[in-house]
Protein backbone atom coordinates (compact mmCIF):
# COMPACT_ATOMS: atom_id res chain seq x y z
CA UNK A 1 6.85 18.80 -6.47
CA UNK A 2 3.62 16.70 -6.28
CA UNK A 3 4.98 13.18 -3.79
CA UNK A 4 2.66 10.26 -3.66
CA UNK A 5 3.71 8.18 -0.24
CA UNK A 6 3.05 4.34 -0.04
CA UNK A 7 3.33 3.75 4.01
CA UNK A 8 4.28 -0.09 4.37
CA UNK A 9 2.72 -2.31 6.89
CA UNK A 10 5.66 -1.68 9.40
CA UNK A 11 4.80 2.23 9.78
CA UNK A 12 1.18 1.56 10.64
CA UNK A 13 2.09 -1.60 13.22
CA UNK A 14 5.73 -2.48 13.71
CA UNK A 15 7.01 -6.06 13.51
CA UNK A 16 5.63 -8.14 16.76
CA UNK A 17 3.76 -5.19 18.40
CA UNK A 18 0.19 -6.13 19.28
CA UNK A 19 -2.52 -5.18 17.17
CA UNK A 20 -3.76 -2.31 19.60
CA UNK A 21 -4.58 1.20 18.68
CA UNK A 22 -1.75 2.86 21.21
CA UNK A 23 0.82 0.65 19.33
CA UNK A 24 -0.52 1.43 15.69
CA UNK A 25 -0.72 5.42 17.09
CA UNK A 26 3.23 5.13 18.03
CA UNK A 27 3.84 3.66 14.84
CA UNK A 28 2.34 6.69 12.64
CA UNK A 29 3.76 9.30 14.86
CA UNK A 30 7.41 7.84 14.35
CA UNK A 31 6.33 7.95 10.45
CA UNK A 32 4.29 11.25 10.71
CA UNK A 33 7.94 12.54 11.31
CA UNK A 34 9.26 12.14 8.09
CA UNK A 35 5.96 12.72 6.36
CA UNK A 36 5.60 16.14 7.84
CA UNK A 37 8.84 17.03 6.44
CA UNK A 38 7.74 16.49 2.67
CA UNK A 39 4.29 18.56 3.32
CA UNK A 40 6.40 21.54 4.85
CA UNK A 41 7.77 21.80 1.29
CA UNK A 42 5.88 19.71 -1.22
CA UNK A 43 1.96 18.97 -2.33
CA UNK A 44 1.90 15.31 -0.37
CA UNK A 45 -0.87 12.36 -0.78
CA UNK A 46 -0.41 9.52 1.53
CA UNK A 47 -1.34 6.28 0.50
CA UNK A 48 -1.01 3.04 3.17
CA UNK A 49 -1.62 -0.70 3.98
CA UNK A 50 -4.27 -2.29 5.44
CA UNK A 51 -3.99 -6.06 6.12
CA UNK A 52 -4.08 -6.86 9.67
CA UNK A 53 -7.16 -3.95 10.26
CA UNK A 54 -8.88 -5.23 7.82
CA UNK A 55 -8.46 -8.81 8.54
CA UNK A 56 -9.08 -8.10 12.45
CA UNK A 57 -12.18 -6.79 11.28
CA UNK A 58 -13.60 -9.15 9.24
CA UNK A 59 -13.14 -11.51 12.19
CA UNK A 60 -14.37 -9.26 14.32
CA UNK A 61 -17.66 -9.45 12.55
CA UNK A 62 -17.92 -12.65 11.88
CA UNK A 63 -17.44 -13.69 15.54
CA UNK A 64 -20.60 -11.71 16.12
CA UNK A 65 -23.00 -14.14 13.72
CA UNK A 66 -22.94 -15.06 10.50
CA UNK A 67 -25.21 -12.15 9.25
CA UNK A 68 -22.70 -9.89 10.46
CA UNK A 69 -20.00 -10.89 8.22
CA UNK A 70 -19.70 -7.79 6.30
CA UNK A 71 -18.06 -7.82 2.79
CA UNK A 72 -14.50 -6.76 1.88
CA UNK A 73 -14.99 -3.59 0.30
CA UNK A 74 -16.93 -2.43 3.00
CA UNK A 75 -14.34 -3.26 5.74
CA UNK A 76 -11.85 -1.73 3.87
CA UNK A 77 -13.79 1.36 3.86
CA UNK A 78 -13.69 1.01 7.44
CA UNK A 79 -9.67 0.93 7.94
CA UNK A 80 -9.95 3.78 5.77
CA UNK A 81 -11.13 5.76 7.79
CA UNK A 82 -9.69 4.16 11.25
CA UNK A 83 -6.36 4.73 9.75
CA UNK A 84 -6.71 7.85 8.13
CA UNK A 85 -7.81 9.57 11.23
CA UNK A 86 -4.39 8.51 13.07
CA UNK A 87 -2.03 9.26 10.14
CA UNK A 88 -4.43 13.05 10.10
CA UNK A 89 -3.79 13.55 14.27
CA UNK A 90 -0.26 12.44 13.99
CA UNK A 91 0.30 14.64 11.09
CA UNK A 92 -1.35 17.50 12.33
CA UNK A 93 0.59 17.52 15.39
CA UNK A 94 3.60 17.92 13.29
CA UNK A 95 2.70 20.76 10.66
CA UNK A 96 0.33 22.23 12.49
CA UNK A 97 -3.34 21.84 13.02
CA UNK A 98 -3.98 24.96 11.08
CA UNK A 99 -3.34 22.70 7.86
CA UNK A 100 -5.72 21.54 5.82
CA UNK A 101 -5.43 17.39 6.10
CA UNK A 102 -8.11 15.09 4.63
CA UNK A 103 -9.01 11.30 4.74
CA UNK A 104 -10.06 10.04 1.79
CA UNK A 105 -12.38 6.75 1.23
CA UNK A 106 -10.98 6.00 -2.07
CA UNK A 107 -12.88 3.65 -4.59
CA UNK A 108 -10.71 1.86 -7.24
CA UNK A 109 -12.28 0.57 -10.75
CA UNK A 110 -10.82 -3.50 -10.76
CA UNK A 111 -12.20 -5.33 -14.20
CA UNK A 112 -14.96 -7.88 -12.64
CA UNK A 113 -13.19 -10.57 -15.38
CA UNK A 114 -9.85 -10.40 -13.91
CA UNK A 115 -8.56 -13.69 -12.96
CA UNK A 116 -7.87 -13.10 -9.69
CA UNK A 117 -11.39 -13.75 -8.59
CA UNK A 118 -11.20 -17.20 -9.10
CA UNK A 119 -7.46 -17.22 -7.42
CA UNK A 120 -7.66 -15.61 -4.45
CA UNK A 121 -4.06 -15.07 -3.04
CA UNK A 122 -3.60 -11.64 -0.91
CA UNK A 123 -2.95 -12.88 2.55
CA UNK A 124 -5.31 -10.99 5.07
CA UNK A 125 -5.87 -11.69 9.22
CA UNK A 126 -3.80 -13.45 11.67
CA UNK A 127 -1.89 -16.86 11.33
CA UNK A 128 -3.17 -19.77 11.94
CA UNK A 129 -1.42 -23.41 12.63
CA UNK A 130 -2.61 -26.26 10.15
CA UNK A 131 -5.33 -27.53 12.51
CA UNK A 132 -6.74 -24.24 13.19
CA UNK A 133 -6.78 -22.83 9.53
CA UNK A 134 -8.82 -26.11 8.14
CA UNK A 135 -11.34 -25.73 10.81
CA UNK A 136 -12.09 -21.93 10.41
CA UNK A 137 -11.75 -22.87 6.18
CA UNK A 138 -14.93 -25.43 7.32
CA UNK A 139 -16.50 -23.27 9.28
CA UNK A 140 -16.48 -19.76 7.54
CA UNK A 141 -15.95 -21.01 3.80
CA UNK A 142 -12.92 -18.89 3.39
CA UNK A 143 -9.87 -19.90 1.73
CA UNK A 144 -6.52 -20.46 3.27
CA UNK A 145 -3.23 -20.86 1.71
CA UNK A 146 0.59 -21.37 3.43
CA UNK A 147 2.36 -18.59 4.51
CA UNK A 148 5.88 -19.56 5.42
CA UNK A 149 5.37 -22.14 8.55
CA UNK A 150 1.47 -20.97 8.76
CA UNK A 151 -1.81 -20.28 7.17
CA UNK A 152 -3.42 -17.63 6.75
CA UNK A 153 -6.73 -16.36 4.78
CA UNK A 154 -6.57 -15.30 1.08
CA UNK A 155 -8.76 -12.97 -0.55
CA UNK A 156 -9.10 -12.20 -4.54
CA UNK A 157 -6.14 -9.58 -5.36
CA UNK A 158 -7.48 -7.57 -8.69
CA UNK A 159 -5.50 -5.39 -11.02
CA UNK A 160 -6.01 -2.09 -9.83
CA UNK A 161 -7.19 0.12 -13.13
CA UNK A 162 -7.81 3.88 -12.16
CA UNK A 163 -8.66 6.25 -9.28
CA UNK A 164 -12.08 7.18 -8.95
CA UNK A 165 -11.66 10.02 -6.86
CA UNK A 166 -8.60 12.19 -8.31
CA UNK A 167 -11.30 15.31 -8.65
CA UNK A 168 -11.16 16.11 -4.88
CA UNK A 169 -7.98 14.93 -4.13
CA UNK A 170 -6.83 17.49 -7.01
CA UNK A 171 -9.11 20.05 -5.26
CA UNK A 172 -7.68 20.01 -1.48
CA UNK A 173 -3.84 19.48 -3.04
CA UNK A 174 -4.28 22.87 -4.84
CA UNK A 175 -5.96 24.17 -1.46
CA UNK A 176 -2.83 23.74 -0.44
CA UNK A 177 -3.61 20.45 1.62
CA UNK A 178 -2.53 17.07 2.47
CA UNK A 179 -4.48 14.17 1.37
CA UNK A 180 -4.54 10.99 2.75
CA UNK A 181 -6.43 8.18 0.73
CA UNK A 182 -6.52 4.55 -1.10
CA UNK A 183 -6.18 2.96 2.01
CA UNK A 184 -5.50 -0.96 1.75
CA UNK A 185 -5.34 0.06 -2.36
CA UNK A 186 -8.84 1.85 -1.90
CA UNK A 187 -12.20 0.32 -1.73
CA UNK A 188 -12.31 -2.28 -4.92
CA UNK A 189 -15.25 -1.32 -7.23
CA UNK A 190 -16.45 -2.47 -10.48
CA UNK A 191 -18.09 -0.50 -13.50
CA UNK A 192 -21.31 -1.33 -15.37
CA UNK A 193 -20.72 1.41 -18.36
CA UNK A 194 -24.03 -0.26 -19.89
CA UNK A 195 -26.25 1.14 -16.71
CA UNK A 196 -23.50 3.08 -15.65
CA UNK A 197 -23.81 1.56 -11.85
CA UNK A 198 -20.42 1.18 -9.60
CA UNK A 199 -20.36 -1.74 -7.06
CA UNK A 200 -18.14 -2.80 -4.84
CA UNK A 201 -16.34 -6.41 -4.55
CA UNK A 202 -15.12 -8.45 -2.36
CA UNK A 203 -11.47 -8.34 -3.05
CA UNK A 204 -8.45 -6.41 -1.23
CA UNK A 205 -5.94 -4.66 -3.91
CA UNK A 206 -2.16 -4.62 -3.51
CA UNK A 207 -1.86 -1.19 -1.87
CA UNK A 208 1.59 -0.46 -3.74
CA UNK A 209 -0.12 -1.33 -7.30
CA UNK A 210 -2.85 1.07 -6.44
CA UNK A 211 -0.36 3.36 -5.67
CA UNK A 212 1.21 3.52 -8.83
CA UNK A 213 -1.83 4.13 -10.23
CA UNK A 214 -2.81 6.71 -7.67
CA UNK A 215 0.29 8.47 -8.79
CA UNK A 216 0.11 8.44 -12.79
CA UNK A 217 -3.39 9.89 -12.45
CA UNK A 218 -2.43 12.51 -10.36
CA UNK A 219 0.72 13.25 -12.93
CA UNK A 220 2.85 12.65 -9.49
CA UNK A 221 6.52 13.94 -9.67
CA UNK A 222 7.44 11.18 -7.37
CA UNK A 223 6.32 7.77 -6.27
CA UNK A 224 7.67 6.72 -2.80
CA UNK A 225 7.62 3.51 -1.83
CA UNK A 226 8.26 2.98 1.71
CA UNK A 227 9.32 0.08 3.83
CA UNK A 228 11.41 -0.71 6.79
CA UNK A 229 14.21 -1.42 4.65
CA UNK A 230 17.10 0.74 2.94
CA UNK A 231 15.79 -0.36 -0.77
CA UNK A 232 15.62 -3.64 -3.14
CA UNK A 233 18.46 -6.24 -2.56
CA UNK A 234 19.86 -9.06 -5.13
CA UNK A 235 20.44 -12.03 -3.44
CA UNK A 236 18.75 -10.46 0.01
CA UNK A 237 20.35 -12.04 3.06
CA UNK A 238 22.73 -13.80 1.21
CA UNK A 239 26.33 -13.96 1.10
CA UNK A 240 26.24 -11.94 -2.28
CA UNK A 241 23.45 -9.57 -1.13
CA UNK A 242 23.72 -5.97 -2.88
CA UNK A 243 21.56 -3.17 -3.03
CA UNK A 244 19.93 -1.92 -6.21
CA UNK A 245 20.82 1.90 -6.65
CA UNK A 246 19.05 2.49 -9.75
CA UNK A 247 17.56 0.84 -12.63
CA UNK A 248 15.55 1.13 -15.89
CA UNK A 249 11.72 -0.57 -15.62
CA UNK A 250 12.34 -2.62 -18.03
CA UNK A 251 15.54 -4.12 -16.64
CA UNK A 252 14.37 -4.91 -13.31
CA UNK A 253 11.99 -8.31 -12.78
CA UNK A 254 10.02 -8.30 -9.93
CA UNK A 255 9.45 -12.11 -10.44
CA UNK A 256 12.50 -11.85 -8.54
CA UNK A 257 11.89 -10.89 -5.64
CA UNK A 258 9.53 -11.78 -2.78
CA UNK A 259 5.82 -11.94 -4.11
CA UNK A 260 4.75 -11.40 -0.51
CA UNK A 261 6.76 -8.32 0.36
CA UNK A 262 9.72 -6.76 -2.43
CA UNK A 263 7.77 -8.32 -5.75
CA UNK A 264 4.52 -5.85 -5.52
CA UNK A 265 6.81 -2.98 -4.51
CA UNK A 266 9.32 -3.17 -7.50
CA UNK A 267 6.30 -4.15 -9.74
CA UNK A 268 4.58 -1.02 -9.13
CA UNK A 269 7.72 1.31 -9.17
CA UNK A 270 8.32 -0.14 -12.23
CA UNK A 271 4.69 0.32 -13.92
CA UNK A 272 4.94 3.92 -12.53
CA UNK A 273 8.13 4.28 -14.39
CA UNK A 274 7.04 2.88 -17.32
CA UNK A 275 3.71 4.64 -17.74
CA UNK A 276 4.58 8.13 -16.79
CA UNK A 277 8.21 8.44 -17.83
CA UNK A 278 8.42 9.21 -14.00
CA UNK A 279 10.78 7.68 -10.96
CA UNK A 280 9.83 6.11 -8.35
CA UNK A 281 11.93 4.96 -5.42
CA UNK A 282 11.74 2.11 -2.84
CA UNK A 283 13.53 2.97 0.91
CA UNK A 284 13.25 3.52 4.03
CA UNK A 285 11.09 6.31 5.07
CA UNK A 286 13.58 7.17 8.18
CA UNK A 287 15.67 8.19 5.22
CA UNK A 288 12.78 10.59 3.43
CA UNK A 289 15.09 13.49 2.95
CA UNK A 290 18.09 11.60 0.67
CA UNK A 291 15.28 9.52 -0.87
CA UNK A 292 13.93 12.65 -2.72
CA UNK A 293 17.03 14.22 -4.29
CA UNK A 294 18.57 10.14 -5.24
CA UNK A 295 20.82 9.81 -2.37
CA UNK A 296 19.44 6.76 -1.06
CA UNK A 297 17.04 4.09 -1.65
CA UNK A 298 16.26 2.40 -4.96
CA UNK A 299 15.43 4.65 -7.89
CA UNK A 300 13.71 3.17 -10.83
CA UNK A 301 13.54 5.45 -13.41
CA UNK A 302 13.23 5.33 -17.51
CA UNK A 303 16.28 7.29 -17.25
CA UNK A 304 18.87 4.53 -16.03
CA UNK A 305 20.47 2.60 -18.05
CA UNK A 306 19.82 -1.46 -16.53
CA UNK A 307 20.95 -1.58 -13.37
CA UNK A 308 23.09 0.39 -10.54
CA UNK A 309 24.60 -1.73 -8.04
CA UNK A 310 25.66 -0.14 -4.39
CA UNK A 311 29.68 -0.37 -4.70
CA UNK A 312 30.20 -2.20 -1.69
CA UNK A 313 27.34 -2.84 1.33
């Protein structure tokens, strides 16, 4: 079976760890577990997040001087890389070094029309109080927008269109090897089919709707999706909060949910779904081995009729 993985933010840097390499290394070894245990039996492309790296980064350089303020696509080449290298060592050291495992820098084809350039909205960096986010707005010329009781920076959040790259990755998977790649939802890159010239943008692209797309051109099996919870809630936190079992694309809106966290995960399950007749699931990655044969998470599927609701919880 051919598994595309979508690592959430939480299994590259957990919840209130500090943004340090020996805490984002303990992170991907506790998820490497898991991980290891789909390669030892299935062909396996690892997708993740990016949004603290890459934010950290683009401060990084602009703290330096103003020339140094490198664009977006290029820094998310650079967590590319940074991250791919961990989640290679980590997963090495679990199915053996002998294994062929392979970062990726992954470019993704965004329309340069798409409306999201002039509405920038994917949340990237650190937080910032009111005070602070207006002055570095004035001073660097980004945009910030509220994020619960802060602000942080947004950057333009394209549709995600296809996969440049599916060649190799189809090359090393039937090598036998694990492929790690569209990091942050890959390096956004626009197409000039008139002088046939790709360039890359300044944009960041939902890493779970680049995943979807990841897996329907790589005819995936299976789309994981997974987070640090046990799957998509109604009413989440709630007195009347129940988990979603399973449930038909069509029946399940991810205007919903969450657009900062649940929304882009049950969108792109959903498009997956939809476009490939596939399933894709949303759970917790502690729980990889019942996620693949339905025993736990959230499966979305063109298969279900509307929607499965957990008996009791």
């Amino acid at each position: 079976m051919r598994v595309v993985v979508a690592l959430g933010g939480n299994a590259i840097l957990r919840r209130g760890e500090p943004m340090s390499i020996a805490s984002q290394r303990s992170s991907i070894a506790l998820a490497c577990g898991p991980l290891a245990r789909i390669a030892h039996k299935h062909e396996l492309v690892v997708s993740h997040g990016n949004g603290p790296q890459v934010g950290l980064l683009a401060l990084q350089a602009a703290a330096y001087d103003h020339v140094s303020e490198y664009p977006f696509d290029v820094l998310g080449a650079q967590t590319e890389g940074m991250i791919g290298y961990l989640i290679e060592q980590e997963l090495g050291n679990r199915i053996g070094n002998d294994r062929v495992i392979v970062t990726l820098v992954t470019r993704t084809v965004v329309d340069s029309g798409d409306p999201a350039f002039s509405d920038p909205s994917k949340f990237v960096g650190p937080v910032y109080d009111e005070v602070e986010a207006t002055a570095i707005a004035d001073a660097r010329g980004w945009v910030m927008k509220p994020d619960g009781a802060f602000f942080r920076r947004v950057v333009p959040s394209p549709t995600p269109l296809r996969i440049l790259e599916t060649k190799p990755i189809e090359w090393v998977l039937r090598e036998g090897g694990v492929v790690i790649c569209a990091g942050g939802g890959g390096v956004p890159t626009t197409f000039d089919s008139i002088d046939d010239v790709m360039s890359g943008v300044e944009a960041v692209i939902d890493k779970d709707l680049a995943s979807a797309v990841l897996a329907r051109d790589l005819h995936a099996d299976l789309l994981v999706i997974a987070t640090d919870v046990d799957g998509v809630f109604l009413d989440w936190r709630g007195k009347n909060q129940r988990m979603i079992t399973r449930a038909h694309p069509d029946a399940i809106d991810p205007d919903l949910f969450a657009a900062g966290s649940m929304g882009p995960k049950v969108r792109a399950a959903a498009q997956f779904a939809r476009e490939t007749g596939g399933t894709a699931v949303i759970g917790s990655l502690q729980h990889i081995d019942e996620l693949l044969v339905g025993h736990a998470g959230t499966r979305i599927t063109a298969k279900a009729d509307g929607i499965a609701l957990a008996p009791d919880w």
